[in-house]
N, C-alpha and C. Protein backbone atom coordinates (compact mmCIF):
# COMPACT_ATOMS: atom_id res chain seq x y z
N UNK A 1 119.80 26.91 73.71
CA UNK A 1 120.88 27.06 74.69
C UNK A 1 122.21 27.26 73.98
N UNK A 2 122.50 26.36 72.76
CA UNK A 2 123.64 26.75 72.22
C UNK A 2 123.81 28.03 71.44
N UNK A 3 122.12 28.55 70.99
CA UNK A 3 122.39 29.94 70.55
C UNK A 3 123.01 31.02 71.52
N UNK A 4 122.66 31.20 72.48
CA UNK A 4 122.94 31.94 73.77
C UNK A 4 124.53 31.78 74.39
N UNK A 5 124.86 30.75 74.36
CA UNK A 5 126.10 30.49 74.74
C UNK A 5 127.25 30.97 73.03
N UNK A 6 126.31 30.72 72.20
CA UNK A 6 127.37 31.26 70.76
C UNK A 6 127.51 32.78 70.68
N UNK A 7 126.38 33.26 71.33
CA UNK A 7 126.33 34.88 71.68
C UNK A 7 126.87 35.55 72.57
N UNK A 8 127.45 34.36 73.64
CA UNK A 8 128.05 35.17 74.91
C UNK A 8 129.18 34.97 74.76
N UNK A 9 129.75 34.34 73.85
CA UNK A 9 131.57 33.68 73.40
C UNK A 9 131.70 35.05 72.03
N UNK A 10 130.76 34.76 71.90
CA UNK A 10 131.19 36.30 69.88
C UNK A 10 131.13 37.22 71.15
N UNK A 11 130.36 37.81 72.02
CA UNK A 11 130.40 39.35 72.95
C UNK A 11 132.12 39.12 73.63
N UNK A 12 132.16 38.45 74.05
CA UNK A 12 133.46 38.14 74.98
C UNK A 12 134.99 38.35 73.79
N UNK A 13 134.20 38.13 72.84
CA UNK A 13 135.83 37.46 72.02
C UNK A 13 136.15 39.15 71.13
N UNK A 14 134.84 39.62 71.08
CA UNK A 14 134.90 41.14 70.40
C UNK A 14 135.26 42.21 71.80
N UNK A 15 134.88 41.80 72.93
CA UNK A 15 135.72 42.68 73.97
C UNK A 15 137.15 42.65 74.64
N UNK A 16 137.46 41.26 74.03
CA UNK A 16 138.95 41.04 74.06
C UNK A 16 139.58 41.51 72.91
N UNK A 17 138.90 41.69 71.87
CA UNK A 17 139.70 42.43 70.64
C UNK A 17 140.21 44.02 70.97
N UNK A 18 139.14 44.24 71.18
CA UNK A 18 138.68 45.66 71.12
C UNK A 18 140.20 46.57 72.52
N UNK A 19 139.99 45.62 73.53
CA UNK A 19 141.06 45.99 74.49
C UNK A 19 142.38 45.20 73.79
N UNK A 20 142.59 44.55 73.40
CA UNK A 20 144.06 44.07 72.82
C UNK A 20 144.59 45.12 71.81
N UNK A 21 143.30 46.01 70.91
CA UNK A 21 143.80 47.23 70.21
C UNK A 21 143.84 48.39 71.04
N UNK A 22 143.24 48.33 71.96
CA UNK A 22 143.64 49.52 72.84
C UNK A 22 144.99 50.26 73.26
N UNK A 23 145.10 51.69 72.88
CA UNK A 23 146.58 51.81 72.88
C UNK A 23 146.93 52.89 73.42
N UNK A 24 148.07 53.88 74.56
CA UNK A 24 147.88 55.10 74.21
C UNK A 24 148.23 56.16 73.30
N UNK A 25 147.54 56.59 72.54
CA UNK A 25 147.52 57.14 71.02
C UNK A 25 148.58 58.52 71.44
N UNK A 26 148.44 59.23 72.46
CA UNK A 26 149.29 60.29 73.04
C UNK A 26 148.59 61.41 73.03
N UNK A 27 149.29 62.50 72.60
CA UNK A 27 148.48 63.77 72.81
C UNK A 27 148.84 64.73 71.72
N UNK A 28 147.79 65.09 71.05
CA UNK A 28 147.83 65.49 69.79
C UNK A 28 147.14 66.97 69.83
N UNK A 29 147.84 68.21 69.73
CA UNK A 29 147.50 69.69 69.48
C UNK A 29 148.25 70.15 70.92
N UNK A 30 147.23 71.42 70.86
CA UNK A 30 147.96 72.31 72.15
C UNK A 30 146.77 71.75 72.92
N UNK A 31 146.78 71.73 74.66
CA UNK A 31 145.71 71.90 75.27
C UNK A 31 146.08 72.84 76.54
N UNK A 32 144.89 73.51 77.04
CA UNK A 32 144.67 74.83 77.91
C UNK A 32 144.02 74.43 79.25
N UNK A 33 144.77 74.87 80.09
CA UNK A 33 143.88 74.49 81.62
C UNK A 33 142.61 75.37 81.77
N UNK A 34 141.56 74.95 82.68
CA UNK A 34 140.75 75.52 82.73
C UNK A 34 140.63 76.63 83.38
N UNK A 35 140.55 78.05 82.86
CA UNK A 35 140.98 78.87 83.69
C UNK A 35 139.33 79.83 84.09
N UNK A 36 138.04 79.43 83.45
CA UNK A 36 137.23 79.99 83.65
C UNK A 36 136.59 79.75 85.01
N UNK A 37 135.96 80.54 85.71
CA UNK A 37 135.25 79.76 87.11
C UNK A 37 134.13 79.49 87.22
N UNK A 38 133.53 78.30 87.98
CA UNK A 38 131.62 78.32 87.50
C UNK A 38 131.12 79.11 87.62
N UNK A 39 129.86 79.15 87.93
CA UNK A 39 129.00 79.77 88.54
C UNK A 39 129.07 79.99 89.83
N UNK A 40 129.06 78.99 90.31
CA UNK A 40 128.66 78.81 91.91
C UNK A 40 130.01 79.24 92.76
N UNK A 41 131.38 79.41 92.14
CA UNK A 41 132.42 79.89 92.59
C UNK A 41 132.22 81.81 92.58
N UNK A 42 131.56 81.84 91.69
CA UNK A 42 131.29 83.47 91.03
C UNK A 42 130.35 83.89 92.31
N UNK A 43 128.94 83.36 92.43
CA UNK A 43 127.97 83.92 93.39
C UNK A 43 128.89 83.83 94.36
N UNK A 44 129.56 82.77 95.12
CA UNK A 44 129.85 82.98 96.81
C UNK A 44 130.64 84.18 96.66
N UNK A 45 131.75 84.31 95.81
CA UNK A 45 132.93 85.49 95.38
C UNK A 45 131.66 86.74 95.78
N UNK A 46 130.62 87.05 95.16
CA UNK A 46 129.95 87.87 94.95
C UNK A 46 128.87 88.45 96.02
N UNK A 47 128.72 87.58 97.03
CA UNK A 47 128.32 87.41 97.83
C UNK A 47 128.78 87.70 99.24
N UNK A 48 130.20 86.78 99.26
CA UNK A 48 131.55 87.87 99.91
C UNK A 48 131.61 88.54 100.36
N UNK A 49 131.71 89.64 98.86
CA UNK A 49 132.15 90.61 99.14
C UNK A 49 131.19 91.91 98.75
N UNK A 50 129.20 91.52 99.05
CA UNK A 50 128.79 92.58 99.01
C UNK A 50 128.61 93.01 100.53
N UNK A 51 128.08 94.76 100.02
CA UNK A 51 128.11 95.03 101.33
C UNK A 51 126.90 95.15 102.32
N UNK A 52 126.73 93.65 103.30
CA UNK A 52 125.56 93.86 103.76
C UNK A 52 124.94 94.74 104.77
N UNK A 53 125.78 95.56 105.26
CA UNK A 53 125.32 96.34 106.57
C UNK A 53 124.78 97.77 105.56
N UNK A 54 125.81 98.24 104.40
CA UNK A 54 125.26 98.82 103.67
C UNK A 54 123.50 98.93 103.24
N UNK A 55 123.22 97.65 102.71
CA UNK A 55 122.06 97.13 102.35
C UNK A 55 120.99 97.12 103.64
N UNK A 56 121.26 96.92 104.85
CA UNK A 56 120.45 96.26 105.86
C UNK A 56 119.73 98.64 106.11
N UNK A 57 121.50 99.15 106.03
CA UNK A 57 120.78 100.38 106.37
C UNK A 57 119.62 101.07 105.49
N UNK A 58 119.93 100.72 104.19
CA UNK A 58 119.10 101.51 103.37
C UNK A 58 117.58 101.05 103.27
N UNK A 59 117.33 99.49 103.53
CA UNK A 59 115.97 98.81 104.19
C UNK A 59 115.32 99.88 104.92
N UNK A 60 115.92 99.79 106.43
CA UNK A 60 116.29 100.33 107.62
C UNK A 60 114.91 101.39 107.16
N UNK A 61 116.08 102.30 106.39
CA UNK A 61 115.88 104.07 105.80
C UNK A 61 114.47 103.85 104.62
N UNK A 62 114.29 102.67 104.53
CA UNK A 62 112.89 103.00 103.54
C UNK A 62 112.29 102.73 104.26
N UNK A 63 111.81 101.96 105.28
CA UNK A 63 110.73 101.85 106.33
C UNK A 63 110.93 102.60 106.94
N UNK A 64 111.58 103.06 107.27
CA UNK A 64 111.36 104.56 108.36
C UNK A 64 110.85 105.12 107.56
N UNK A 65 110.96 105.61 106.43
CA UNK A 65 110.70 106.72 105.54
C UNK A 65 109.49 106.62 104.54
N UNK A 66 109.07 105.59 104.81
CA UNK A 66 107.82 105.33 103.86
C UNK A 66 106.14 105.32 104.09
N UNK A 67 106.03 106.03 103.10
CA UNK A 67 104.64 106.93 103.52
C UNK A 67 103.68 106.37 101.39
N UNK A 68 102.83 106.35 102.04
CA UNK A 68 102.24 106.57 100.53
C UNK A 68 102.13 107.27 99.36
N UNK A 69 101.90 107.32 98.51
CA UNK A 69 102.35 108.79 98.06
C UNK A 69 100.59 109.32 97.15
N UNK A 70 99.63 108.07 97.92
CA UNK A 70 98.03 109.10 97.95
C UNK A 70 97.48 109.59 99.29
N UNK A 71 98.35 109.94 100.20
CA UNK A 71 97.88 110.26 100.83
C UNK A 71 96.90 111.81 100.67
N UNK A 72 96.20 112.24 102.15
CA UNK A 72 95.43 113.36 101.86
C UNK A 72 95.72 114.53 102.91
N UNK A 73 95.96 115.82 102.54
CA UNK A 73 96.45 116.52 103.32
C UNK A 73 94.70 117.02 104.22
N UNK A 74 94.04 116.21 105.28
CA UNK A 74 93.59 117.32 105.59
C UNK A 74 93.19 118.32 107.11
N UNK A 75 92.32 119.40 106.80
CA UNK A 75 91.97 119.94 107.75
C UNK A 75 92.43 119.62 109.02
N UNK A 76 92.50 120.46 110.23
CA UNK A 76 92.19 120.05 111.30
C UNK A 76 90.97 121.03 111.86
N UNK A 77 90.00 119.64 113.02
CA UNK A 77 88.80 120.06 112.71
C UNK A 77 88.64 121.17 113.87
N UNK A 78 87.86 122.41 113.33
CA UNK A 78 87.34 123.57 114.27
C UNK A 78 86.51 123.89 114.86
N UNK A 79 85.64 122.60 114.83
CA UNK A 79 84.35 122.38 115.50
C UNK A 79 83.85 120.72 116.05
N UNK A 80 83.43 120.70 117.04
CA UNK A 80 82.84 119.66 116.97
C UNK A 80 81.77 118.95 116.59
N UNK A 81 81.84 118.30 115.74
CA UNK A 81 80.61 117.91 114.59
C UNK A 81 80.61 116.14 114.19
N UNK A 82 79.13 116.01 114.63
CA UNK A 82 78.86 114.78 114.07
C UNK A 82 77.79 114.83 112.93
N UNK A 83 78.50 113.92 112.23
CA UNK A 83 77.48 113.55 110.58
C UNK A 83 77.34 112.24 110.19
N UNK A 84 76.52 111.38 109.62
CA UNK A 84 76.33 110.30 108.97
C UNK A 84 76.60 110.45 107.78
N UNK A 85 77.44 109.24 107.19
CA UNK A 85 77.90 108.96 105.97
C UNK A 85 77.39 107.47 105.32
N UNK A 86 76.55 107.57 103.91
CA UNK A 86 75.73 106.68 103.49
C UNK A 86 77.58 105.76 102.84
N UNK A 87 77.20 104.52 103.34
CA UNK A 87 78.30 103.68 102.50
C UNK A 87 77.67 103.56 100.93
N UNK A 88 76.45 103.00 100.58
CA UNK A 88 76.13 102.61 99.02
C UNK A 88 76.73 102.83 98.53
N UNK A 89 77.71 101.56 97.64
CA UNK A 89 78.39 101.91 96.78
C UNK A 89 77.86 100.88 95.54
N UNK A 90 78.84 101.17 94.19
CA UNK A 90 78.16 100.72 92.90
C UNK A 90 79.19 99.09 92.96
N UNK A 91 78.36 98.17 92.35
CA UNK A 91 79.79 97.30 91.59
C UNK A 91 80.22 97.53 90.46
N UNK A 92 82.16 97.53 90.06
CA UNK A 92 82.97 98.31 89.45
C UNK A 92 82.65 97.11 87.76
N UNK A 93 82.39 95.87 88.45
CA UNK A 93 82.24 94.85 87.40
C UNK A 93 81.32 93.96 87.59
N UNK A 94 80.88 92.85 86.89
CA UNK A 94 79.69 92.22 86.62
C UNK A 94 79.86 91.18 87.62
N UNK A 95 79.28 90.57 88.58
CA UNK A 95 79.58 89.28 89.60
C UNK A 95 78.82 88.12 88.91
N UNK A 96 79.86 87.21 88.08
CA UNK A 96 79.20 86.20 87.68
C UNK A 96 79.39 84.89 88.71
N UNK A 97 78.25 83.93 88.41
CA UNK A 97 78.23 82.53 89.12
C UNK A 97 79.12 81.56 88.27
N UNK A 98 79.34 80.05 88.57
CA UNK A 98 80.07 79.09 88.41
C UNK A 98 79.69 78.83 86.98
N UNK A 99 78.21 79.19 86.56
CA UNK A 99 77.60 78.88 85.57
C UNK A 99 77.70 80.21 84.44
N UNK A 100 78.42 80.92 84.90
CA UNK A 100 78.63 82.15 83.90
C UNK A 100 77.48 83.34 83.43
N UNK A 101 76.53 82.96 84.25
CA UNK A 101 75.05 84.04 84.79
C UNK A 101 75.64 84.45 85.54
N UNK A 102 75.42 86.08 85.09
CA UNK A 102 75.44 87.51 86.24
C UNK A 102 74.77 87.29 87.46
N UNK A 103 75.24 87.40 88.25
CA UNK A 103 74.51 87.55 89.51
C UNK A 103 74.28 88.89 89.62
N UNK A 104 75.10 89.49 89.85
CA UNK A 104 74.55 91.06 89.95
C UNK A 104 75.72 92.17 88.85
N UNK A 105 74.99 92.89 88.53
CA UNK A 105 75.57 93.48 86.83
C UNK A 105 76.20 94.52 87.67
N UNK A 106 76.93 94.94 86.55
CA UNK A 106 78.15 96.27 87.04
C UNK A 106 77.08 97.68 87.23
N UNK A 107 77.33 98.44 88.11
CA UNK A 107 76.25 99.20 88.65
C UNK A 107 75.59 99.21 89.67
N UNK A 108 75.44 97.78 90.23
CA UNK A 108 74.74 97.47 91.00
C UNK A 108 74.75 97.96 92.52
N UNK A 109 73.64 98.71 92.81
CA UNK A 109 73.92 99.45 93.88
C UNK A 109 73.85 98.99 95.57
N UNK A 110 75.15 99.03 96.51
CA UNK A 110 74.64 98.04 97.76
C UNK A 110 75.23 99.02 98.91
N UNK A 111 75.00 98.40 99.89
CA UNK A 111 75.20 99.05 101.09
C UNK A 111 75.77 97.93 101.75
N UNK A 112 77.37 97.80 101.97
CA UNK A 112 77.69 96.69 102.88
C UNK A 112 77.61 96.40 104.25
N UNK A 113 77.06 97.91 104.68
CA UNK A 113 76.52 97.56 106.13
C UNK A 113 75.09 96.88 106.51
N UNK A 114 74.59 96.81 105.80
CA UNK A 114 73.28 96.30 105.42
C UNK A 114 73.47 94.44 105.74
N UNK A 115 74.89 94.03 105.74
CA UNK A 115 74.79 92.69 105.86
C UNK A 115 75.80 92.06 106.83
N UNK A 116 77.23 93.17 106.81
CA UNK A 116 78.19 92.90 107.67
C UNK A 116 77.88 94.38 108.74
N UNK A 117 78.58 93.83 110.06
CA UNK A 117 78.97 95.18 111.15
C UNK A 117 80.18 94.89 111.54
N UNK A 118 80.36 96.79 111.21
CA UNK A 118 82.09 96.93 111.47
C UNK A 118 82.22 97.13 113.45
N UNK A 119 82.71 96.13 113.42
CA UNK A 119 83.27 96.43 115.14
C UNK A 119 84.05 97.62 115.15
N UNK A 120 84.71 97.49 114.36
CA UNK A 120 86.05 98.56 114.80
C UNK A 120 85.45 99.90 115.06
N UNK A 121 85.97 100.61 115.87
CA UNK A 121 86.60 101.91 116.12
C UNK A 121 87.53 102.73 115.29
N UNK A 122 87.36 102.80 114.07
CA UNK A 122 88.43 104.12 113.10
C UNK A 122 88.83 105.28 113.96
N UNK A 123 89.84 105.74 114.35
CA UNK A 123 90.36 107.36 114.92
C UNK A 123 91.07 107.55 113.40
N UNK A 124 91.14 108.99 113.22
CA UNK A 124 91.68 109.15 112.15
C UNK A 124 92.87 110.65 112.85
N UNK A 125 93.89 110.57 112.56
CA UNK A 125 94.59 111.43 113.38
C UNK A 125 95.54 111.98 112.21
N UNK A 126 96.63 113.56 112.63
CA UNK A 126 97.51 113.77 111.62
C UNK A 126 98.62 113.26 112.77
N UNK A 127 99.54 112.52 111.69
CA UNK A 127 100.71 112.02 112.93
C UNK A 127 101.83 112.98 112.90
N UNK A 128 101.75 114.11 111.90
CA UNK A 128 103.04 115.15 112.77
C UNK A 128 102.23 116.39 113.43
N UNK A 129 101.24 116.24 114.05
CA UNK A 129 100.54 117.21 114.71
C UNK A 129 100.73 116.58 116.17
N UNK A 130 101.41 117.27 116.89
CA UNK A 130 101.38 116.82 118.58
C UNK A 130 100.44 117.00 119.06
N UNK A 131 99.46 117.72 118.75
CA UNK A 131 98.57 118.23 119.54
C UNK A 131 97.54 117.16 119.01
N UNK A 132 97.25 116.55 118.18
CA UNK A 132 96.33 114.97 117.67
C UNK A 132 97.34 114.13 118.48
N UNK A 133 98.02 114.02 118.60
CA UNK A 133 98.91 113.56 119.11
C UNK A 133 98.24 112.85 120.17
N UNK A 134 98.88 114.17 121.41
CA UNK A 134 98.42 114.33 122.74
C UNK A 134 96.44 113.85 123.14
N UNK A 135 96.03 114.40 122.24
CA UNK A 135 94.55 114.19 122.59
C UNK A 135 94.27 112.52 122.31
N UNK A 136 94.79 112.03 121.41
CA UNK A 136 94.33 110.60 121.52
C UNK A 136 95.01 109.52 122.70
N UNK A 137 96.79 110.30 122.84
CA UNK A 137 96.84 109.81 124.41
C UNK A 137 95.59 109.79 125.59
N UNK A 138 95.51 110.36 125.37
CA UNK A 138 94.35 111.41 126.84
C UNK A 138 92.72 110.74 126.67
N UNK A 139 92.74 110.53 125.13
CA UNK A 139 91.29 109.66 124.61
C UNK A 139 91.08 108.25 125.38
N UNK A 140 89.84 107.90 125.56
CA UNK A 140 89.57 106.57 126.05
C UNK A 140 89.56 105.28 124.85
N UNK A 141 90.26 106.25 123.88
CA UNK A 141 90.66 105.00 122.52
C UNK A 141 92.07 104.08 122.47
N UNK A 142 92.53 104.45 122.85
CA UNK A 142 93.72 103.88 123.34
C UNK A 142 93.83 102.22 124.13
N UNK A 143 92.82 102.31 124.84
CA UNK A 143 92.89 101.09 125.87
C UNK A 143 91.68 100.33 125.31
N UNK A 144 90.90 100.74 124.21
CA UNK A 144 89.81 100.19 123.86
C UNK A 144 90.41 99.11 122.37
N UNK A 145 89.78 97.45 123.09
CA UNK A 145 90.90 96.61 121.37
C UNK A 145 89.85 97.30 120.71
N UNK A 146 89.06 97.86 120.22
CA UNK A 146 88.31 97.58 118.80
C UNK A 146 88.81 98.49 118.30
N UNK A 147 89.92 99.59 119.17
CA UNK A 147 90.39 100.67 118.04
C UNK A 147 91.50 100.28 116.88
N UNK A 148 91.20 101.62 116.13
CA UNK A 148 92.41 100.95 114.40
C UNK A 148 92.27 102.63 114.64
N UNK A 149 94.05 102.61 114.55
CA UNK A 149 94.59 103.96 114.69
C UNK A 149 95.12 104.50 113.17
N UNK A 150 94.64 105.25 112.59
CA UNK A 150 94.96 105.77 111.02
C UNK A 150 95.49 107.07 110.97
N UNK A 151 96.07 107.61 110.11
CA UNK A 151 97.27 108.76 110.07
C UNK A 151 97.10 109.17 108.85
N UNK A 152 96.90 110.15 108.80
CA UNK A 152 96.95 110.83 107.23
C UNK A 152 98.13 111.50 106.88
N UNK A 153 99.28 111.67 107.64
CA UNK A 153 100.66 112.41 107.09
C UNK A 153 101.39 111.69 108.43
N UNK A 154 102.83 112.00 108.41
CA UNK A 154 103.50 111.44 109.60
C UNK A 154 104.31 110.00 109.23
N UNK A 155 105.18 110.19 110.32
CA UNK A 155 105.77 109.00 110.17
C UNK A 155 105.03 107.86 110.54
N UNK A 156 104.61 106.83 110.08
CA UNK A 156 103.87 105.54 111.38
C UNK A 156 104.80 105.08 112.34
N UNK A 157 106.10 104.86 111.78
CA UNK A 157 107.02 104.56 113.28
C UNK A 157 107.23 105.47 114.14
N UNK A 158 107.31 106.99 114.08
CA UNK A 158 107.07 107.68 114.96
C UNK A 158 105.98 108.01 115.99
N UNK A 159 104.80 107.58 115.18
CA UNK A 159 103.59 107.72 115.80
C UNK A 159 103.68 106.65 117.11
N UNK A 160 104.05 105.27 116.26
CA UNK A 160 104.04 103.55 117.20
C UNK A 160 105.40 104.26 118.59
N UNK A 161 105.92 104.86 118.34
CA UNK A 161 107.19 104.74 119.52
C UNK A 161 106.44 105.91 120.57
N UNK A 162 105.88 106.35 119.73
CA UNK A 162 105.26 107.57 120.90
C UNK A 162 104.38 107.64 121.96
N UNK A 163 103.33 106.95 121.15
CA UNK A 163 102.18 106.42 121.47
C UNK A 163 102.50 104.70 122.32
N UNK A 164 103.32 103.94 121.71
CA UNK A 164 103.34 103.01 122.35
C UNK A 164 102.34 102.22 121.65
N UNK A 165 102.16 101.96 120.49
CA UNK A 165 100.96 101.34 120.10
C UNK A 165 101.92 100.31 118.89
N UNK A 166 101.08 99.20 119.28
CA UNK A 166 101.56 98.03 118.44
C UNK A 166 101.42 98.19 117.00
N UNK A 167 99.74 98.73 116.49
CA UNK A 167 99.97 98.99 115.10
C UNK A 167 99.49 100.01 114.64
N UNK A 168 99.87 100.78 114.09
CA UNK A 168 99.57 101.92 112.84
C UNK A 168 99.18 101.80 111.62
N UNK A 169 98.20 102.56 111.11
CA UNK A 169 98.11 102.52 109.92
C UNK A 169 97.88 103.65 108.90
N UNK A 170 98.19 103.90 107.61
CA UNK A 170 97.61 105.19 107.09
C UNK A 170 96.77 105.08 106.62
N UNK A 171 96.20 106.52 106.80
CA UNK A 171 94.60 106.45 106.18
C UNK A 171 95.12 106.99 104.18
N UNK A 172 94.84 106.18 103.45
CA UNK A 172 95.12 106.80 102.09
C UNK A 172 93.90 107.33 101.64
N UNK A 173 93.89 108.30 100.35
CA UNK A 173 92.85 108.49 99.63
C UNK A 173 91.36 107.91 99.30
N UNK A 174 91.82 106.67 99.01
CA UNK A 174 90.41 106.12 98.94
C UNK A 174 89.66 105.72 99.76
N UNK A 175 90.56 105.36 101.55
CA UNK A 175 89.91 104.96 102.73
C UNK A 175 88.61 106.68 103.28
N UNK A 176 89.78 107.56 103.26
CA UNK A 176 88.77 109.05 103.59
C UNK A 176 87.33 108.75 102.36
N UNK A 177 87.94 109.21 101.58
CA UNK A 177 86.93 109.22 100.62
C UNK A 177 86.44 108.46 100.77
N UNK A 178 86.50 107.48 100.51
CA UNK A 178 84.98 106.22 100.88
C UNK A 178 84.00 106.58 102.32
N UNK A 179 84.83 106.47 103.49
CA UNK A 179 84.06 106.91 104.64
C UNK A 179 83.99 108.41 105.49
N UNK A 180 84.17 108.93 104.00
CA UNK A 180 83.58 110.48 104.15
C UNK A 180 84.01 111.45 105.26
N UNK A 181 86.11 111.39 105.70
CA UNK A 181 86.62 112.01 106.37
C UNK A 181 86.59 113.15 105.31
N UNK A 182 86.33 114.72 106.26
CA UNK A 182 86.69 115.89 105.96
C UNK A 182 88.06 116.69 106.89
N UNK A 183 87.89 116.06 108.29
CA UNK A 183 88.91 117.04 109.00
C UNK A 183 89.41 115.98 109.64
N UNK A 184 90.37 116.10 110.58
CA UNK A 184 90.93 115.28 111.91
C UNK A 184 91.85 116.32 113.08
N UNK A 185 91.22 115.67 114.42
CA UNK A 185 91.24 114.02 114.04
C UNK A 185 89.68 114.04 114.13
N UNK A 186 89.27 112.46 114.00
CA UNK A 186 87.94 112.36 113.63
C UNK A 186 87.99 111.06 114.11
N UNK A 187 86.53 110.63 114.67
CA UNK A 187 86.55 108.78 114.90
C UNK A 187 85.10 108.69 114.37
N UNK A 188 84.95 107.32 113.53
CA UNK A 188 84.39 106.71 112.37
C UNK A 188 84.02 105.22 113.86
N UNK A 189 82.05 104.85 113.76
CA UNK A 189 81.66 103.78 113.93
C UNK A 189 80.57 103.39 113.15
N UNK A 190 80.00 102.42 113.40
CA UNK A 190 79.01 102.31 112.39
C UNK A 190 77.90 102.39 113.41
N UNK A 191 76.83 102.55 112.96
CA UNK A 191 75.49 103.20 113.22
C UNK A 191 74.73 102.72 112.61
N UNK A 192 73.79 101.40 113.00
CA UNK A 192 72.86 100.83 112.18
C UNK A 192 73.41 100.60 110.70
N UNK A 193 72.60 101.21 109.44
CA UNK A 193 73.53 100.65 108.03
C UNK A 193 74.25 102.04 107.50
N UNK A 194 74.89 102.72 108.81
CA UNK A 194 75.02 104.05 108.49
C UNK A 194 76.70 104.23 109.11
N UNK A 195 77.54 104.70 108.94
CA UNK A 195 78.84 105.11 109.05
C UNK A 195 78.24 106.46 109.90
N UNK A 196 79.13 106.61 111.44
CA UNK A 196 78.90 107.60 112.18
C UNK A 196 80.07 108.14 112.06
N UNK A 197 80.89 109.29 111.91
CA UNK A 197 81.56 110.23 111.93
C UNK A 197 81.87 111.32 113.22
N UNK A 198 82.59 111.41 113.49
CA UNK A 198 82.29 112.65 114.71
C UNK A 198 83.85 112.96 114.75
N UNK A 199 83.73 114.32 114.44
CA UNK A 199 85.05 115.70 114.39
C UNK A 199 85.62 116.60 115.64
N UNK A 200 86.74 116.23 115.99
CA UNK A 200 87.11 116.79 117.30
C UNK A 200 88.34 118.00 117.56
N UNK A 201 87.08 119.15 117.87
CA UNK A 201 88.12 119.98 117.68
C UNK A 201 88.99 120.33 119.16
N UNK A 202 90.37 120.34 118.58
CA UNK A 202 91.41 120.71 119.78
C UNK A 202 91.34 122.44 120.23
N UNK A 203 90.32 122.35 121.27
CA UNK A 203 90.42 123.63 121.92
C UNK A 203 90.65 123.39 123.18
N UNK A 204 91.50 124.69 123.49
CA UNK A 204 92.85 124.76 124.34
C UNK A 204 92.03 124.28 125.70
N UNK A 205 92.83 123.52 126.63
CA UNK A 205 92.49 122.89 127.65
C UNK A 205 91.42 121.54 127.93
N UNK A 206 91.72 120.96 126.27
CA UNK A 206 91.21 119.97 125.79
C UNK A 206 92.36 118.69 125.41
């Protein structure tokens, strides 16, 4: 106990020193106000004074304006023609398990209709052609949900304001090619493990 109490009288008696030398020493050199600004003064400044309506238009102007750039220019069709299209396709890479055994090796040849069925309804249309246009108005695809409306050129927001249709989509390169569009417009169902196709040609009073 008397060690503790001899330790808290030496702490006390060295913090009364220490402030009894305490002095103000003054001011010694040149000193400079702070004239730099943070950060966080810089962003709001910067922020300010960009220009957002500027910015909001040019958004605006890329969604209006944006299209893919694989798309496919094609045909419109001059006959009416239905064909079957085999899906089988290869795998691009090896499908391994948890255990790091291949399940099925790169090559491997499948048919995904063989296990899933596509509900949907594909139309495949050109969206600056009025006349694809007009005929899918007039089509009984329109009022049907399982349809998926696809566009191979065209604006999609032009198509949606015209049509009145909630969603659009483009058909790119690899969607045709895979399910074996040649002309449009064209509507794509499936058919047992088989992709049905059928080509509609716009002749007059059609």
């Amino acid at each position: 106990m008397k060690t503790v109490i001899i330790s808290i009288t030496i702490i006390l008696a060295i913090n009364m020193y220490i402030e009894a030398l305490a002095k103000d020493l003054g001011m010694y050199g040149a000193t400079y106000p702070i004239i730099e600004e943070d950060a966080i003064s810089q962003l709001k400044k910067a922020i300010a004074g960009y220009d957002w309506e500027k910015f909001k238009r040019k958004q605006k102007a890329k969604i209006k304006n944006y299209k893919p750039q694989d798309l496919m220019d094609l045909p419109t069709a001059r006959e009416d023609k239905v064909f079957k299209v085999d899906m089988t396709g290869s795998i691009k890479e090896d499908i391994v398990g948890k255990d790091g055994a291949v399940i099925y090796p790169k090559g491997y040849q499948y048919n995904p209709m063989e296990y899933v069925f596509m509900r949907r309804i594909i139309v495949f249309i050109n969206g600056k052609d009025e006349k694809q246009i007009e005929w899918y108005k007039k089509s009984p695809y329109p009022t049907d949900m399982r349809t998926m409306l696809l566009i191979t050129d065209g604006s999609y927001l032009n198509v949606r304001k015209k049509l009145k249709a909630l969603t659009v989509y483009y058909a790119n390169k690899e969607i045709i090619e895979r399910m074996g569009i040649k002309a449009v417009p064209s509507v794509a169902v499936q058919k047992g493990t088989e992709l049905e196709v059928r080509e509609y040609a716009l002749k007059k009073g059609k």
